[in-house]
Protein backbone atom coordinates (compact mmCIF):
# COMPACT_ATOMS: atom_id res chain seq x y z
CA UNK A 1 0.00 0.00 0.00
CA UNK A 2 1.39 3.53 -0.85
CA UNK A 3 1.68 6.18 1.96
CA UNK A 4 -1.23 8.13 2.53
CA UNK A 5 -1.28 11.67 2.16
CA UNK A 6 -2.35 13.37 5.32
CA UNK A 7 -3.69 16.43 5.97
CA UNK A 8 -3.06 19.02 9.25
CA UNK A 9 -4.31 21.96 10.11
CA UNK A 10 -2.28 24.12 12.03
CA UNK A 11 -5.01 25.52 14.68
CA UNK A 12 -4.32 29.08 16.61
CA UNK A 13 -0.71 30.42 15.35
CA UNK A 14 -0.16 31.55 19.08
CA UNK A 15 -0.41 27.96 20.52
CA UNK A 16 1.40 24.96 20.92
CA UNK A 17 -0.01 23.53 17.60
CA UNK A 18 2.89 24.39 15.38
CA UNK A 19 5.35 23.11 17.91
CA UNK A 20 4.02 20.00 18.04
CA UNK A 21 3.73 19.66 14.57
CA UNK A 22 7.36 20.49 14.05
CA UNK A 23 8.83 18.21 16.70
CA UNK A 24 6.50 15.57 15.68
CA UNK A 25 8.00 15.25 12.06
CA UNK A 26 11.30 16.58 12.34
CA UNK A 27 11.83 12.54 13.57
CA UNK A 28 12.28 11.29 10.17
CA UNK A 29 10.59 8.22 10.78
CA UNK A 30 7.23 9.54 10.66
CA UNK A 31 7.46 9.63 7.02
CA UNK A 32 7.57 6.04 6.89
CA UNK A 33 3.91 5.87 7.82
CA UNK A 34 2.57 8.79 5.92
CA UNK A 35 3.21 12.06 3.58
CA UNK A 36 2.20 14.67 5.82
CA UNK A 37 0.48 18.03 4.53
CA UNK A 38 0.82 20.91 6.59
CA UNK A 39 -1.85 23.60 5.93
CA UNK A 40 -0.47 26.58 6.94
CA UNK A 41 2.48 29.81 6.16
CA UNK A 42 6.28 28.94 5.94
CA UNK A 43 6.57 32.55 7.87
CA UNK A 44 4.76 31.37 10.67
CA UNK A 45 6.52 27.83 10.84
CA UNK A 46 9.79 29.66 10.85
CA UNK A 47 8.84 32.20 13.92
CA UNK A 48 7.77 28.96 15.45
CA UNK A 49 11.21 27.30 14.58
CA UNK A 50 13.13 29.79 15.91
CA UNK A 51 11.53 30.35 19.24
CA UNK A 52 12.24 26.49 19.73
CA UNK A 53 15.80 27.03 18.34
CA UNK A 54 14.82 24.32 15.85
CA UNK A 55 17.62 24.79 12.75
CA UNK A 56 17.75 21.32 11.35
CA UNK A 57 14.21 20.81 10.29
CA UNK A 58 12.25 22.80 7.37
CA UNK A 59 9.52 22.03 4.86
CA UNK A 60 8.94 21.29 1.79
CA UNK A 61 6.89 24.25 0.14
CA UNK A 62 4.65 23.74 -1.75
CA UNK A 63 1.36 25.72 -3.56
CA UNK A 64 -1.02 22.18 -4.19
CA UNK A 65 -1.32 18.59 -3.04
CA UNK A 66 -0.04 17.28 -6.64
CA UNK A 67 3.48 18.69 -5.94
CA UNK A 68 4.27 16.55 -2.47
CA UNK A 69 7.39 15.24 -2.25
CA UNK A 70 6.53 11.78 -0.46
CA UNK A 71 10.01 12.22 1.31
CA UNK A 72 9.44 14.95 3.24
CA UNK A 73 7.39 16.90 5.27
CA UNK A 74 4.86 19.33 3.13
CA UNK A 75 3.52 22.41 3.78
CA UNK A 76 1.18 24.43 1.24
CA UNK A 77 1.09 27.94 1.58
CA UNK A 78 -2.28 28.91 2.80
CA UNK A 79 -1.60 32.93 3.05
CA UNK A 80 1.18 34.50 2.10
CA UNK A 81 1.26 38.13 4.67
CA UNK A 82 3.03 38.52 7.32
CA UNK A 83 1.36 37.86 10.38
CA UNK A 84 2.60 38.98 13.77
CA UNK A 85 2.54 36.41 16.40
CA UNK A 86 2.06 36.91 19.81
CA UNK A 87 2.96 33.49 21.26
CA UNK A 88 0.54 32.63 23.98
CA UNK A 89 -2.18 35.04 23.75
CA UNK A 90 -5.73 34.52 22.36
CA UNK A 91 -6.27 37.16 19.14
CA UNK A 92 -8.43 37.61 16.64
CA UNK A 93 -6.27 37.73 14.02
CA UNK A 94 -5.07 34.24 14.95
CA UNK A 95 -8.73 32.45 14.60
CA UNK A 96 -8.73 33.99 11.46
CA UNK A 97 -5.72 31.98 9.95
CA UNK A 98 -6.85 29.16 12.32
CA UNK A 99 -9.48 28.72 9.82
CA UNK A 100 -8.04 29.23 6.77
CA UNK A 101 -5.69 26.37 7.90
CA UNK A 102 -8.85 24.35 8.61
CA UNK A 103 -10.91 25.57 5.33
CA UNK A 104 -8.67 24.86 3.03
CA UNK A 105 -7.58 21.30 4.65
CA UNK A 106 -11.08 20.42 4.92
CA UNK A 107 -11.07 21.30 1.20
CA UNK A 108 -8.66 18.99 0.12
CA UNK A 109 -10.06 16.06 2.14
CA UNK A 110 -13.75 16.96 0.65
CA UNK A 111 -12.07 16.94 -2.63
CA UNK A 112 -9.70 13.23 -2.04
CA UNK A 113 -6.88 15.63 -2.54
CA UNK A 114 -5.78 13.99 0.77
CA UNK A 115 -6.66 10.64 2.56
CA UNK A 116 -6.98 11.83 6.15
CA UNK A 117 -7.07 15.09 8.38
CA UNK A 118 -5.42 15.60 12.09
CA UNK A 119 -6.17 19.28 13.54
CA UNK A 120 -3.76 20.91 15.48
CA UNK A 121 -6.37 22.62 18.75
CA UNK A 122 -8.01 26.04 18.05
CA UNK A 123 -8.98 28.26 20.50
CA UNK A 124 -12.95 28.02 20.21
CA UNK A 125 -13.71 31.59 21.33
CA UNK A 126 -11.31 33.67 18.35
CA UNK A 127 -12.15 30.98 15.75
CA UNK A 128 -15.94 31.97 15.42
CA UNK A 129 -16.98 34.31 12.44
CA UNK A 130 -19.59 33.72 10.08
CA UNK A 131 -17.46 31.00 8.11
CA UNK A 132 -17.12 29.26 11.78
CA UNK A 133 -20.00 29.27 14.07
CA UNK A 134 -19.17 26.07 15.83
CA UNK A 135 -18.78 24.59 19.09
CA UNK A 136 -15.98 22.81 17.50
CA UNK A 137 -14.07 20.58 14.97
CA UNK A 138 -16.70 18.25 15.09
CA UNK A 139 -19.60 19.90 14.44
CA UNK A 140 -17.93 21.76 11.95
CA UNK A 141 -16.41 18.47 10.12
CA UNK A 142 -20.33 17.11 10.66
CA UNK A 143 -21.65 19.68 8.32
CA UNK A 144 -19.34 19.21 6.04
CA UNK A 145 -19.66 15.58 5.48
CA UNK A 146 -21.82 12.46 5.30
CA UNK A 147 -22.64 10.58 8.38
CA UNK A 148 -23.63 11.08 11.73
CA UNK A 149 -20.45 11.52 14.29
CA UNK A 150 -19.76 10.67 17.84
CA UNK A 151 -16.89 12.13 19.74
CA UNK A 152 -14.61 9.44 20.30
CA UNK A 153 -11.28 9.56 22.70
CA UNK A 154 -8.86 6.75 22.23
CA UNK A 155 -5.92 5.29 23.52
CA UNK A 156 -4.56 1.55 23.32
CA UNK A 157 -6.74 0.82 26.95
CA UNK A 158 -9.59 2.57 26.65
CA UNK A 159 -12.12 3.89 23.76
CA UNK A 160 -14.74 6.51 25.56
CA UNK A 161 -17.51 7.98 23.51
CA UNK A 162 -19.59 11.08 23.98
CA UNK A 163 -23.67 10.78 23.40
CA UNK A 164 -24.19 14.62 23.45
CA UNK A 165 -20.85 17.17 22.65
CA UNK A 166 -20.74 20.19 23.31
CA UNK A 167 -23.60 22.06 24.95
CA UNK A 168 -24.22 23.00 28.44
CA UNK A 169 -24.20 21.20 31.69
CA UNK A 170 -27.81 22.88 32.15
CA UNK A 171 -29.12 21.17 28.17
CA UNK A 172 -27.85 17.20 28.78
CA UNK A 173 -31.06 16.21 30.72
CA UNK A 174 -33.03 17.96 27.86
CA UNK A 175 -31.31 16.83 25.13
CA UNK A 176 -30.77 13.05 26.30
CA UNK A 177 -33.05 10.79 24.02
CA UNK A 178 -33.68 7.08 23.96
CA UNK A 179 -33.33 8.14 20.40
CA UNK A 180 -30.32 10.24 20.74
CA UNK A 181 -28.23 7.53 22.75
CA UNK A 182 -29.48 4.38 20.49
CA UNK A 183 -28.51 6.62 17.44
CA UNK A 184 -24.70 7.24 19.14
CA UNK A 185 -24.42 3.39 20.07
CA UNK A 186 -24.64 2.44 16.49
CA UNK A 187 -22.63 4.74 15.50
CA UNK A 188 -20.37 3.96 17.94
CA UNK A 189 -20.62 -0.13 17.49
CA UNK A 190 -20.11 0.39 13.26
CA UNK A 191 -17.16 2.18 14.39
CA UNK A 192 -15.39 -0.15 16.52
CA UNK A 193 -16.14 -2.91 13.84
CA UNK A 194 -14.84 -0.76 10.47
CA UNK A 195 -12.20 1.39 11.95
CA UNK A 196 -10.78 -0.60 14.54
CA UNK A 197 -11.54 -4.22 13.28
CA UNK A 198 -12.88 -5.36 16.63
CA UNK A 199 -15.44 -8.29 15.85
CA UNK A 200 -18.31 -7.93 18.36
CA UNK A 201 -17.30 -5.19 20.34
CA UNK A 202 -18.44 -4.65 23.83
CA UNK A 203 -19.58 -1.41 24.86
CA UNK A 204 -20.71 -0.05 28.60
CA UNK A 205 -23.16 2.94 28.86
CA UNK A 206 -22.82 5.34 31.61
CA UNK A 207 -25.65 6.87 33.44
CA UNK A 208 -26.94 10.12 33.90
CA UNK A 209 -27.40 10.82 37.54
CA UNK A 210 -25.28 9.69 40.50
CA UNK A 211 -25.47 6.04 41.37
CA UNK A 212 -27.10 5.49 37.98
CA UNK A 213 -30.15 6.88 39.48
CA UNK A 214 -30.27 4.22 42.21
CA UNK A 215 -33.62 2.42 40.67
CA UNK A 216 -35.33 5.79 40.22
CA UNK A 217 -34.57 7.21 43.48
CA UNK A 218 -31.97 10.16 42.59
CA UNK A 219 -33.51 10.94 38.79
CA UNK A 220 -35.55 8.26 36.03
CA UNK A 221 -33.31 9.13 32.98
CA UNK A 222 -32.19 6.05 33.45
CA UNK A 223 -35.07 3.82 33.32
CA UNK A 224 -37.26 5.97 30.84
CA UNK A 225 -34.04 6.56 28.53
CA UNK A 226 -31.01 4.99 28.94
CA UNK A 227 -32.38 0.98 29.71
CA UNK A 228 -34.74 1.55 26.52
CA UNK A 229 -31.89 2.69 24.20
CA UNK A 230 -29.57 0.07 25.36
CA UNK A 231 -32.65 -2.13 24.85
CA UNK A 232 -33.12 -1.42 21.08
CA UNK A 233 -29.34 -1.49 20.94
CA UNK A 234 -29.30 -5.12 21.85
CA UNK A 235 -32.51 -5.71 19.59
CA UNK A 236 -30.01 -5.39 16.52
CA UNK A 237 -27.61 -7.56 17.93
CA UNK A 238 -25.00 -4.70 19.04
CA UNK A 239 -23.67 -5.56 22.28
CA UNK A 240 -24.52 -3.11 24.58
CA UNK A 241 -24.13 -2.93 28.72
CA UNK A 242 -25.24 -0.84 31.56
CA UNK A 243 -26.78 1.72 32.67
CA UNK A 244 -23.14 1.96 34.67
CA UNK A 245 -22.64 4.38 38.14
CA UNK A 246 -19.64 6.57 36.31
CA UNK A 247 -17.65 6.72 39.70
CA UNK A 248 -17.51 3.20 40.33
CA UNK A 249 -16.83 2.32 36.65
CA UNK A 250 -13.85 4.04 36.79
CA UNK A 251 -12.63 3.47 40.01
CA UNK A 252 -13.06 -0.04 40.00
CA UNK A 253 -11.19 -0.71 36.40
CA UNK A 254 -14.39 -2.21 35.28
CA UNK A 255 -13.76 -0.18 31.82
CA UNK A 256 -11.13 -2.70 31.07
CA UNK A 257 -13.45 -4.86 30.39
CA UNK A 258 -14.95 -3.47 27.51
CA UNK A 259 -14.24 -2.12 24.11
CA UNK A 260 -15.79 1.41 24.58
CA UNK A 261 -17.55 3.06 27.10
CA UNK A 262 -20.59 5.21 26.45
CA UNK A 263 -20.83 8.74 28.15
CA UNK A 264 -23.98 10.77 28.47
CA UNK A 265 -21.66 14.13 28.26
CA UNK A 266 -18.41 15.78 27.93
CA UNK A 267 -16.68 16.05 31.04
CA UNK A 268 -18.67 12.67 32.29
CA UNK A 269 -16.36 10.82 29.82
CA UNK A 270 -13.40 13.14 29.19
CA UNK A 271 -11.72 13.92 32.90
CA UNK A 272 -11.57 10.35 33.46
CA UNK A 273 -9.89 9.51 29.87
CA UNK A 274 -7.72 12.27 30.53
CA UNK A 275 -6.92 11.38 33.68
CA UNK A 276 -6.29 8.13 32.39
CA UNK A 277 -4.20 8.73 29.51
CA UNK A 278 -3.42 12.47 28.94
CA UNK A 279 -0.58 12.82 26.95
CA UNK A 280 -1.38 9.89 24.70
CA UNK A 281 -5.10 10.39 24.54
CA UNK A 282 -6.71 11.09 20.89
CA UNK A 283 -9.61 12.70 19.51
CA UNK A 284 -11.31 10.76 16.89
CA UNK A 285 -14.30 11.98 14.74
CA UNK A 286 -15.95 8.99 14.59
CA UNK A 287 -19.06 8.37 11.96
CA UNK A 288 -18.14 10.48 9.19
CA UNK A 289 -16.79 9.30 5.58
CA UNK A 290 -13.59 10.73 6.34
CA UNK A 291 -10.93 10.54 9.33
CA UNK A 292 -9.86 12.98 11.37
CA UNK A 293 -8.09 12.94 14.43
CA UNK A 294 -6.93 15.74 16.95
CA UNK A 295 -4.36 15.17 20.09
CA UNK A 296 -6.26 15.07 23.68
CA UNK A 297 -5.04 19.47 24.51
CA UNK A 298 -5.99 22.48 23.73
CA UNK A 299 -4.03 25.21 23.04
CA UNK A 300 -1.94 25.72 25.84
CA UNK A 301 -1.10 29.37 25.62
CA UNK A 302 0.72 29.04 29.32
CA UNK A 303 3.74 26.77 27.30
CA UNK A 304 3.59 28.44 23.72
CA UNK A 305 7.09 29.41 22.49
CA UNK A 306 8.79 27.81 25.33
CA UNK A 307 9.88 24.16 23.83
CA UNK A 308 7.81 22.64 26.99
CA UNK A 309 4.80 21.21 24.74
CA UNK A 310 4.81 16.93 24.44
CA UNK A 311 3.89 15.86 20.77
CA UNK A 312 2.96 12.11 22.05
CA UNK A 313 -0.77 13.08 21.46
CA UNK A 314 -0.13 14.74 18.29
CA UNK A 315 1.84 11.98 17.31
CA UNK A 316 -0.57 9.15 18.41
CA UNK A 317 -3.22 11.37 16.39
CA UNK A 318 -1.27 10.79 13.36
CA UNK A 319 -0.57 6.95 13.94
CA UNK A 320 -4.44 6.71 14.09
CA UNK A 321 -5.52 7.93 11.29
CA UNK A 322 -2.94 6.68 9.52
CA UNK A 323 -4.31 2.84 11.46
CA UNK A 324 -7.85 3.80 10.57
CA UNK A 325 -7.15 4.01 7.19
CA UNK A 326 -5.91 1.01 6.56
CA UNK A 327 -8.71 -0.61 8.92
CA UNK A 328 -11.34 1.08 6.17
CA UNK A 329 -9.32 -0.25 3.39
CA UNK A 330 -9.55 -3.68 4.77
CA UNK A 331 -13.18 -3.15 5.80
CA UNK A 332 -14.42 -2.65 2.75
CA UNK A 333 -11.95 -5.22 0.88
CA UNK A 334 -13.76 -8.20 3.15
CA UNK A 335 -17.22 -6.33 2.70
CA UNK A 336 -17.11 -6.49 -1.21
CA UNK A 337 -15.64 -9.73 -1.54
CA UNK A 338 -16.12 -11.61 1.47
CA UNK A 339 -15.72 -15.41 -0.64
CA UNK A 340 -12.27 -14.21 -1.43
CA UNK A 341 -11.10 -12.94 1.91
CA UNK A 342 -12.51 -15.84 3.98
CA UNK A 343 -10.46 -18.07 1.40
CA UNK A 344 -7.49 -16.13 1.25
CA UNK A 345 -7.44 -16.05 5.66
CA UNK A 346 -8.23 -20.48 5.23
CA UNK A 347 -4.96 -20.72 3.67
């Protein structure tokens, strides 16, 4: 199989994005898994590169996808002013060339200019203008392309999924379906089968309310939403457990014994992933008819310009895509000629 070409988007120009872009592929051995495609300005790479005092790494420059060079490390011009960095500080200015990054990398992927995307974090607040009037990457990658997605952090222990994104604390009770969660565990469960190859995967849903509602007693999401979802789950064979206490699930390792864990919102599934795995953690849009992956931080305007920012998650981002692809390749080889694989797998 040839490398795939893969897309990033550089996210704010003040953050830690750039850095971890440039420490992640100035280790040469990156390139054996993919041709990467950075979306962004040589200028501000190079104000990056010197405030890390990085001299032996630079990019290939180029003005379209067609004139990669497979052995290096790509980056298309996206702009071509000068923009004035302030390293660590939130500016308008810098959301606007976040999304330029992001447009015209979304572009390319929309287009099968490039196989995959990994986003480098944007600040959500200075990205928003009438182009961008998202909560986030994923409901901005959502619009833009077929399927439904799920929010989906990974790491090699643990797979935790998100039933309701980014709203707030004061909408989950509102917005929590039967509907809404048996929609997310199919997603979810087609997921696990296509883009991680898992045959039967088990999956535990969380509850809402403490305890899991203790049989009614402390709120009835649970038995007038979450048991009926998981319910017609298990009516089309996916394999589907709980409602779970999130405390004790945690706490007790019980996650390990499942493929994925359902969450009923953001921070119910994301501070214990994190605290599980930060660092190493990815973000995977899950759903959608094209990959994308982000590493498990934000922005981190306290470490910009200081050489202090890990790229393990931004690296990890990049081995998963570049994983899911080939899972999707191999999905849809067996699913088109299932005879031949089942043969080919006897031998």
């Amino acid at each position: 199989m040839s490398k795939l070409k893969l897309g990033i988007s550089i996210g704010d120009i003040n953050g830690i994005g750039m850095e971890v872009i440039l420490k992640t592929f100035a280790d040469n051995r990156m390139l054996d898994f993919c041709t990467p495609v950075v979306y962004g300005s040589s200028k501000v790479s190079q104000t990056h590169r010197k405030a890390l005092g990085i001299n032996d790494f630079s990019f290939n420059i180029i003005n379209s996808v067609k004139d990669v060079n497979a052995k290096k490390a790509n980056l298309i011009e996206c702009w071509k002013e000068d923009v004035e960095l302030e390293l660590g500080t939130s500016q308008e200015e810098a959301g606007k060339y976040a999304f330029l990054s992001l447009e015209a990398a979304t572009k390319d992927l929309a287009e099968g200019k490039i196989d995959a995307l990994v986003t480098a974090p944007i600040n959500k607040d200075n990205i928003q203008s009438e182009e961008f009037n998202f909560p986030g990457h994923t409901e901005y990658l959502t619009e833009k392309f077929d399927g439904q997605s799920i929010m989906l952090m990974v790491n090699e222990n643990i797979k935790v999924g998100i039933a309701t994104n980014h709203i707030p604390v004061s909408a989950i009770a509102n917005t929590l379906t039967a509907d809404t969660i048996f929609s997310k565990l199919k997603i979810l469960n087609k997921s696990l089968v296509q883009d991680f190859s898992l045959n039967g995967p088990r999956i535990a849903v969380l509850g809402l309310n403490p305890h899991a509602g203790d049989n009614g007693l402390i709120g009835k999401e649970e038995e007038n939403i979450i048991v009926p979802a998981i319910n017609n789950a298990k009516s089309i064979g996916i394999q589907a457990f709980g409602p779970y206490p999130a405390d004790g699930f945690f706490g007790s390792g019980n996650y390990k014994k499942f493929d994925a864990v359902l969450a009923m919102y953001h921070d119910q599934g994301l501070i214990p992933f994190k605290s599980l795995s930060f660092g190493n953690g990815v973000n995977y849009t899950a759903g959608l008819n094209v990959i994308r992956t982000s590493p498990d931080h934000g922005v981190a305007y306290e470490i910009a310009g200081q050489n202090k920012a890990e790229e393990s998650s931004f690296r990890e981002a990049v081995y998963l895509a570049c994983d899911i692809f080939k899972s999707r390749k191999l999905d849809h080889e067996i699913n088109e000629n299932p005879l031949i694989i089942k043969k080919q797998q006897q031998r």
